[in-house]
PDB file of N, CA and C in Angstrom:
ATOM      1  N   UNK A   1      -0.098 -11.627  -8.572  1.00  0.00           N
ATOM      2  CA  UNK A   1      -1.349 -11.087  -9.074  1.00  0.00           C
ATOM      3  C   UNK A   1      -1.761  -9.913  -8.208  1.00  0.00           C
ATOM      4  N   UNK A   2      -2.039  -9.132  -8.808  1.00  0.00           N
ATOM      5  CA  UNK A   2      -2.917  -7.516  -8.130  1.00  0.00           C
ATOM      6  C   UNK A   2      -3.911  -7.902  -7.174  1.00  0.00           C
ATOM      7  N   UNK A   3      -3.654  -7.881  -5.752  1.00  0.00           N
ATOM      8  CA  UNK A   3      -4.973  -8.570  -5.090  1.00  0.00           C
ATOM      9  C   UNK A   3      -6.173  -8.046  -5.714  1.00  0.00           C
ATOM     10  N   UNK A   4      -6.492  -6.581  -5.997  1.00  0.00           N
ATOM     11  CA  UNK A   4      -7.579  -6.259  -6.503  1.00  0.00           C
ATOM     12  C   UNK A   4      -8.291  -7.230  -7.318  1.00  0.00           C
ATOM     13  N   UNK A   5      -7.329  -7.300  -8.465  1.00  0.00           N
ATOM     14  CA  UNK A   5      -7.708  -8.201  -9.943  1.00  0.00           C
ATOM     15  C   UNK A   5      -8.431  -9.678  -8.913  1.00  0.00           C
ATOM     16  N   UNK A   6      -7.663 -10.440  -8.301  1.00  0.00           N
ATOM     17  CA  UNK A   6      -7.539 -11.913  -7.625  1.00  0.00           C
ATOM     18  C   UNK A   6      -9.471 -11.442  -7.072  1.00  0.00           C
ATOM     19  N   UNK A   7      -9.613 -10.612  -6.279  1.00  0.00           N
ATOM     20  CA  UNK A   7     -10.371 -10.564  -5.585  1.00  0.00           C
ATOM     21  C   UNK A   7     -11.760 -10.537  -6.472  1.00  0.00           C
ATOM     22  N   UNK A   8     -11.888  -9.437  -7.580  1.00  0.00           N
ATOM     23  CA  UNK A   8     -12.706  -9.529  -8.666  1.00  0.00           C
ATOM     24  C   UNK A   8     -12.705 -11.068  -9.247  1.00  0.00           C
ATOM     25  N   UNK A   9     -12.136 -11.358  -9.614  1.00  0.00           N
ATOM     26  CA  UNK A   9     -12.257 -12.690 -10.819  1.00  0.00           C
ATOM     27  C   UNK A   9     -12.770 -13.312  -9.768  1.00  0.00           C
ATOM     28  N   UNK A  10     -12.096 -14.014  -8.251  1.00  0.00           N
ATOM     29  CA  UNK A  10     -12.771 -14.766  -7.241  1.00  0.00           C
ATOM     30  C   UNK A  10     -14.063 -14.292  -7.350  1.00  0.00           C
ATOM     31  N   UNK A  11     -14.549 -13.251  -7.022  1.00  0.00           N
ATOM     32  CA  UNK A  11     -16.020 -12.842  -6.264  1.00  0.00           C
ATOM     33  C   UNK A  11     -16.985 -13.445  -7.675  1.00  0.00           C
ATOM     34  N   UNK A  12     -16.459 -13.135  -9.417  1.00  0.00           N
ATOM     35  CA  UNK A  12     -17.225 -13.258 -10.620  1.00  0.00           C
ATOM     36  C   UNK A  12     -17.299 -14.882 -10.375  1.00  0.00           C
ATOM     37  N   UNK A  13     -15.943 -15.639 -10.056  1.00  0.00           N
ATOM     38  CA  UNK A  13     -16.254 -17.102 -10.111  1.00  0.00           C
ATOM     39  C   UNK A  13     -17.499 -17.707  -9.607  1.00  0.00           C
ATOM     40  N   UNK A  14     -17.456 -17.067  -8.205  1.00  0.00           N
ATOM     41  CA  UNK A  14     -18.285 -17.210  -6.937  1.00  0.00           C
ATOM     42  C   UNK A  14     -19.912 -16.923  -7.504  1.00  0.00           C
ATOM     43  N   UNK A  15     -19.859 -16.254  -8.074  1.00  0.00           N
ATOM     44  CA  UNK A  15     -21.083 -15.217  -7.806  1.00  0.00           C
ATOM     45  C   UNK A  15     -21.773 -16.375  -9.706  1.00  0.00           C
ATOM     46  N   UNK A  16     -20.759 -16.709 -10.527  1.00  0.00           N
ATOM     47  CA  UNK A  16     -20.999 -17.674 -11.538  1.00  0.00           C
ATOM     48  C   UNK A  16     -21.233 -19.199 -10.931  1.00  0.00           C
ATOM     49  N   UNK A  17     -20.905 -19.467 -10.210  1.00  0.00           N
ATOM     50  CA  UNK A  17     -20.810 -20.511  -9.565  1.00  0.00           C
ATOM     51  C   UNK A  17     -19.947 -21.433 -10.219  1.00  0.00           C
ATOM     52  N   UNK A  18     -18.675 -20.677 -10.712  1.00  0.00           N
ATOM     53  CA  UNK A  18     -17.252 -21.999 -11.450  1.00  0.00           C
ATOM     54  C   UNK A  18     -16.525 -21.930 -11.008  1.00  0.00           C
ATOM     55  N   UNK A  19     -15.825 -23.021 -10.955  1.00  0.00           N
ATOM     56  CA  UNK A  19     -14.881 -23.188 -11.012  1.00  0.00           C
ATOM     57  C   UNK A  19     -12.858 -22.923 -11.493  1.00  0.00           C
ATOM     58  N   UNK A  20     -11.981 -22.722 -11.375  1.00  0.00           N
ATOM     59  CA  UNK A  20     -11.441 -21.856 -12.356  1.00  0.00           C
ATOM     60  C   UNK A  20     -11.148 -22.917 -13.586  1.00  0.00           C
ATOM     61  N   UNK A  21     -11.113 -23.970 -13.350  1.00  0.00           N
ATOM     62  CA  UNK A  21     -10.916 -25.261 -14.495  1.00  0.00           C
ATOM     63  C   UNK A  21     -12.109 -25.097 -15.457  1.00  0.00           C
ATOM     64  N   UNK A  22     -13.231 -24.872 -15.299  1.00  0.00           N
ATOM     65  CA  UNK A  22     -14.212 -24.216 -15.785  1.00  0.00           C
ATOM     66  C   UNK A  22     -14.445 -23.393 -16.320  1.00  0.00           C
ATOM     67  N   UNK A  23     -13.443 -22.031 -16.006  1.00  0.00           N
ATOM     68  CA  UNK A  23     -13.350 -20.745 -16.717  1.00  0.00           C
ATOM     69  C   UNK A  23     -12.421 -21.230 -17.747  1.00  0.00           C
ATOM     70  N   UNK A  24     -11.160 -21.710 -16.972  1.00  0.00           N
ATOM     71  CA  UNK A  24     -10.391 -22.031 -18.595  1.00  0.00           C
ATOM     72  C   UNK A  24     -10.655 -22.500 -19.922  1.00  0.00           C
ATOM     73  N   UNK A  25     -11.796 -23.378 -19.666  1.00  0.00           N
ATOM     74  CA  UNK A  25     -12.724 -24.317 -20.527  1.00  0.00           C
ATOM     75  C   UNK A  25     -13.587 -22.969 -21.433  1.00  0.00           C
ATOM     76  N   UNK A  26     -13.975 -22.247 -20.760  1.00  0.00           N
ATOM     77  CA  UNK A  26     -15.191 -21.209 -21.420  1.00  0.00           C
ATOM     78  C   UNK A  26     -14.222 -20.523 -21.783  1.00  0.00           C
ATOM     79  N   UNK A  27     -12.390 -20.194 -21.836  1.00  0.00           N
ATOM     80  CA  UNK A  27     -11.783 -19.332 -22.065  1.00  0.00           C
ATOM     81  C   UNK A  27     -11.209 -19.843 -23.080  1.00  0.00           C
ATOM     82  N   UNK A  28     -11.052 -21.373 -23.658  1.00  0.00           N
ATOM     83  CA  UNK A  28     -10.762 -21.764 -24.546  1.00  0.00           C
ATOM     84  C   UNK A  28      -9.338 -21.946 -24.529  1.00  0.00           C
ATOM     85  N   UNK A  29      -8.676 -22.210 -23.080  1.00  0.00           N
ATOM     86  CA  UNK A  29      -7.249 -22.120 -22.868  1.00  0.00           C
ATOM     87  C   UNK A  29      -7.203 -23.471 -22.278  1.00  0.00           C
ATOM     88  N   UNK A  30      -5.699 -23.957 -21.355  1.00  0.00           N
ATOM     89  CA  UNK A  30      -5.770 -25.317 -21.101  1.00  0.00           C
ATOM     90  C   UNK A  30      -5.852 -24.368 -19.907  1.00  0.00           C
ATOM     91  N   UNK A  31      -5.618 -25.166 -18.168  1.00  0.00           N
ATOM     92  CA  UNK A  31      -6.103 -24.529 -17.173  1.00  0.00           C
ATOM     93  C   UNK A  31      -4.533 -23.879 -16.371  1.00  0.00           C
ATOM     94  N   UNK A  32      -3.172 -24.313 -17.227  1.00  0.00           N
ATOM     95  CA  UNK A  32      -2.069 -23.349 -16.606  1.00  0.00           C
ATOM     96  C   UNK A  32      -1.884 -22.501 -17.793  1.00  0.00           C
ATOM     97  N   UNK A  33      -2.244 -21.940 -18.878  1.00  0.00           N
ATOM     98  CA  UNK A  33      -2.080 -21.123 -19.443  1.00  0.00           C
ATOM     99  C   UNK A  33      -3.361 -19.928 -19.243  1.00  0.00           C
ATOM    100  N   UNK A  34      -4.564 -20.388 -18.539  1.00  0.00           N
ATOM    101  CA  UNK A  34      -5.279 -19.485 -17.897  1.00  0.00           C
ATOM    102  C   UNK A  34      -4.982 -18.576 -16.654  1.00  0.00           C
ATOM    103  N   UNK A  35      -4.356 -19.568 -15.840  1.00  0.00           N
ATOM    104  CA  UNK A  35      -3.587 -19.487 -14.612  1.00  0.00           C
ATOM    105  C   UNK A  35      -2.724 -18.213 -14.933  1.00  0.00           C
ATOM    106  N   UNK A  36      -1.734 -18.570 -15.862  1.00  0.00           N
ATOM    107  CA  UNK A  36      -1.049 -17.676 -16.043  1.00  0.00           C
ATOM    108  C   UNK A  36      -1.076 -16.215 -16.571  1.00  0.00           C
ATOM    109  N   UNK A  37      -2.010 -16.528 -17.450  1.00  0.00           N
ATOM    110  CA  UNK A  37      -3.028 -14.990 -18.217  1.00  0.00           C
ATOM    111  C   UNK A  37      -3.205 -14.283 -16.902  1.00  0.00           C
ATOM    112  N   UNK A  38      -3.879 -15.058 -15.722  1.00  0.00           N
ATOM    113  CA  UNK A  38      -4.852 -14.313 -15.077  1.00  0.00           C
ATOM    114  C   UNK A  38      -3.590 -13.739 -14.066  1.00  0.00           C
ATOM    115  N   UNK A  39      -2.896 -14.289 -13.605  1.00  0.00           N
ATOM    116  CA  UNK A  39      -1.802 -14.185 -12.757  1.00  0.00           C
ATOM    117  C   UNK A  39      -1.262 -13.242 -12.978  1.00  0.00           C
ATOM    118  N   UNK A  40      -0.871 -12.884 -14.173  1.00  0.00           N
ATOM    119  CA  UNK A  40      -0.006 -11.546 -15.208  1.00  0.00           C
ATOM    120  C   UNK A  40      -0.858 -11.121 -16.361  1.00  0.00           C
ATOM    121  N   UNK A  41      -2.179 -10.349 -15.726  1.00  0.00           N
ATOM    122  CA  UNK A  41      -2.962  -9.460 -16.726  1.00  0.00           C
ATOM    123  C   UNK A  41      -2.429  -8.761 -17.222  1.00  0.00           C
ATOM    124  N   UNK A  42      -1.544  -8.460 -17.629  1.00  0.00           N
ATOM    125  CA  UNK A  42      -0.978  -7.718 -18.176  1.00  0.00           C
ATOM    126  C   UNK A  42      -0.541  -8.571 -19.851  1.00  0.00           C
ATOM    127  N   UNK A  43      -0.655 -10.076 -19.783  1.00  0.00           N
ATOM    128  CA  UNK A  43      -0.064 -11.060 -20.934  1.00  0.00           C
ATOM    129  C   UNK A  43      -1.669 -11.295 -21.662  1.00  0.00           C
ATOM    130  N   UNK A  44      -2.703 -10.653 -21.038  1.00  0.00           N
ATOM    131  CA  UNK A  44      -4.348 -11.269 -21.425  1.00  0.00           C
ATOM    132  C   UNK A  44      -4.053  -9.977 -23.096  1.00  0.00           C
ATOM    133  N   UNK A  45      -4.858 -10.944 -24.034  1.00  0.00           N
ATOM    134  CA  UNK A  45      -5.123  -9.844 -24.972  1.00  0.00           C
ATOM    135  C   UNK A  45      -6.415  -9.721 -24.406  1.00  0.00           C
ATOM    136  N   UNK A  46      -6.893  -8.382 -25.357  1.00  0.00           N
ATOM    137  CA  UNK A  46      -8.114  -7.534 -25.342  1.00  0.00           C
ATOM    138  C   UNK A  46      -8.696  -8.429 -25.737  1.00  0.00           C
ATOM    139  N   UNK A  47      -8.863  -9.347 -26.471  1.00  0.00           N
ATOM    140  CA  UNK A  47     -10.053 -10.435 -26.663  1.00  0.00           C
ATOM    141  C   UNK A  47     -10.151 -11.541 -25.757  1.00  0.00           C
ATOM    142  N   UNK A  48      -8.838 -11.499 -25.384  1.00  0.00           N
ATOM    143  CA  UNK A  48      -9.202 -12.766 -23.697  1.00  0.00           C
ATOM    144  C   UNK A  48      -9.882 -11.556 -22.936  1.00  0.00           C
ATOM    145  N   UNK A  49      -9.622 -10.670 -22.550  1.00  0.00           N
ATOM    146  CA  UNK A  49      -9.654  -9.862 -21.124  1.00  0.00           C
ATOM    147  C   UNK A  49     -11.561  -9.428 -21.701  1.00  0.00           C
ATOM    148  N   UNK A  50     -11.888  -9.450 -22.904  1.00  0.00           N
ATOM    149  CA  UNK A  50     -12.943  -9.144 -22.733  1.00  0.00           C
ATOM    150  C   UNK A  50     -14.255 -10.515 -23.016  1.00  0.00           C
ATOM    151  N   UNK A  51     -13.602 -11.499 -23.299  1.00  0.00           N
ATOM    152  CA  UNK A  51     -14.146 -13.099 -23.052  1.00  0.00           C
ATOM    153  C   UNK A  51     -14.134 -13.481 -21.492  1.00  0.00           C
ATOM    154  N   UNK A  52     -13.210 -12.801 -20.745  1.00  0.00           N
ATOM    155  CA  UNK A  52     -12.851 -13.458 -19.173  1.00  0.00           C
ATOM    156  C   UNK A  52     -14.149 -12.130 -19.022  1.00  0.00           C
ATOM    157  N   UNK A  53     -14.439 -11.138 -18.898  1.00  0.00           N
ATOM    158  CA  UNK A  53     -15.216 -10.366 -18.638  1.00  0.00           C
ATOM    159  C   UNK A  53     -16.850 -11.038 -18.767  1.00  0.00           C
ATOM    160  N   UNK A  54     -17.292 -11.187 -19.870  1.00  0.00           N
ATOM    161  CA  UNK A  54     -18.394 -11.911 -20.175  1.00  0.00           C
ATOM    162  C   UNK A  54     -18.873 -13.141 -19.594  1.00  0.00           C
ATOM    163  N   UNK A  55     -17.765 -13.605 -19.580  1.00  0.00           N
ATOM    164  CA  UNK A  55     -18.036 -14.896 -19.061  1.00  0.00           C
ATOM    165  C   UNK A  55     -18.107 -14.521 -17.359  1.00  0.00           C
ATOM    166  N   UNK A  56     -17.500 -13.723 -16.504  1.00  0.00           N
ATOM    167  CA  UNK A  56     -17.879 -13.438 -15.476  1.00  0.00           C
ATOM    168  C   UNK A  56     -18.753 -12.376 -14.705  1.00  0.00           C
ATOM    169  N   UNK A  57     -19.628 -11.953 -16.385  1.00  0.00           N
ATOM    170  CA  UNK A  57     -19.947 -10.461 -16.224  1.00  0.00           C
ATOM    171  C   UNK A  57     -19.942  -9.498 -15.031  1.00  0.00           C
ATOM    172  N   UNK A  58     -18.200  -9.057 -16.019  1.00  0.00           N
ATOM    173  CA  UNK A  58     -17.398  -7.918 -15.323  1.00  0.00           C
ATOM    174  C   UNK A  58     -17.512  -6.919 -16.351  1.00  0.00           C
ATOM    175  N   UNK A  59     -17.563  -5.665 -15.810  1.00  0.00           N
ATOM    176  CA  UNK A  59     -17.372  -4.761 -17.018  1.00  0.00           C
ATOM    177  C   UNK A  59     -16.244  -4.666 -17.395  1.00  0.00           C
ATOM    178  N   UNK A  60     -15.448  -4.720 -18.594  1.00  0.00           N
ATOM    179  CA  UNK A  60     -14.263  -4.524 -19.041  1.00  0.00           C
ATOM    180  C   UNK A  60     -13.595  -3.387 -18.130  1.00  0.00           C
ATOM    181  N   UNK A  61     -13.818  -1.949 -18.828  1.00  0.00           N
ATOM    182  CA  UNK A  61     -13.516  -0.679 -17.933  1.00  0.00           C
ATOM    183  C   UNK A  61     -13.386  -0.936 -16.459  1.00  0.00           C
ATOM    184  N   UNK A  62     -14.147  -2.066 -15.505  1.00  0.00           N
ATOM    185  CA  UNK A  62     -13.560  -2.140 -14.370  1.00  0.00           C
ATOM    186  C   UNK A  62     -12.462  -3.467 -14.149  1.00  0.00           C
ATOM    187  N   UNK A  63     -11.996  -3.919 -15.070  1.00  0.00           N
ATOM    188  CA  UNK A  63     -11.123  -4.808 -14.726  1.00  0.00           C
ATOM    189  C   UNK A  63     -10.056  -3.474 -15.574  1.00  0.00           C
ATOM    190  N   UNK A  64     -10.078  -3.304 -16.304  1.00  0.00           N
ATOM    191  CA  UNK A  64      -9.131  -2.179 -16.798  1.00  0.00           C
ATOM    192  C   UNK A  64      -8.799  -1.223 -15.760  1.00  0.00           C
ATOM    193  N   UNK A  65      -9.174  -0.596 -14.885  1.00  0.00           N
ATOM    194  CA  UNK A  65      -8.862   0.168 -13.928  1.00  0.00           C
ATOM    195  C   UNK A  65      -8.411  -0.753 -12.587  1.00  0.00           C
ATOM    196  N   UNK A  66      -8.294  -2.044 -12.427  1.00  0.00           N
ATOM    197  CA  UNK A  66      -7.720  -2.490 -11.566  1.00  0.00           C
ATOM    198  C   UNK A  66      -6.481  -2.398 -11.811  1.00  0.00           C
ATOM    199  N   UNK A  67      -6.011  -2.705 -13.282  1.00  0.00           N
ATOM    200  CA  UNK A  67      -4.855  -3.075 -14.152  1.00  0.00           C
ATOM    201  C   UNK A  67      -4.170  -1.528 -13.782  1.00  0.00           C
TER     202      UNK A  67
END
């Protein structure tokens, strides 16, 4: 994973106060196929990557420029 990316999603978890078993749940995934999305952003569609956004309100455009 892009430390950048790792470091964002951590700080959104943090700052949400979840868990990542938790995000998977709000992501509508099981919790190793989240794992794995998040691991290789590059496999997220535009409707995960902008559900993982919301749910950690991130701006899209800045998880896109980590990528």
């Amino acid at each position: 994973m892009n430390e950048k990316l790792k470091n964002v999603i951590e700080y959104g978890l943090f700052k949400k106060k979840l868990t990542k078993s938790e995000l998977a749940e709000y992501m509508n995934m099981s919790y190793p196929t989240m794992l794995n999305k998040i691991n290789n952003a590059a496999s997220l569609k535009i409707s995960e990557a902008e559900r993982l956004c919301k749910i950690l309100n991130i701006e899209l455009t800045e998880l896109l420029k980590i990528n």
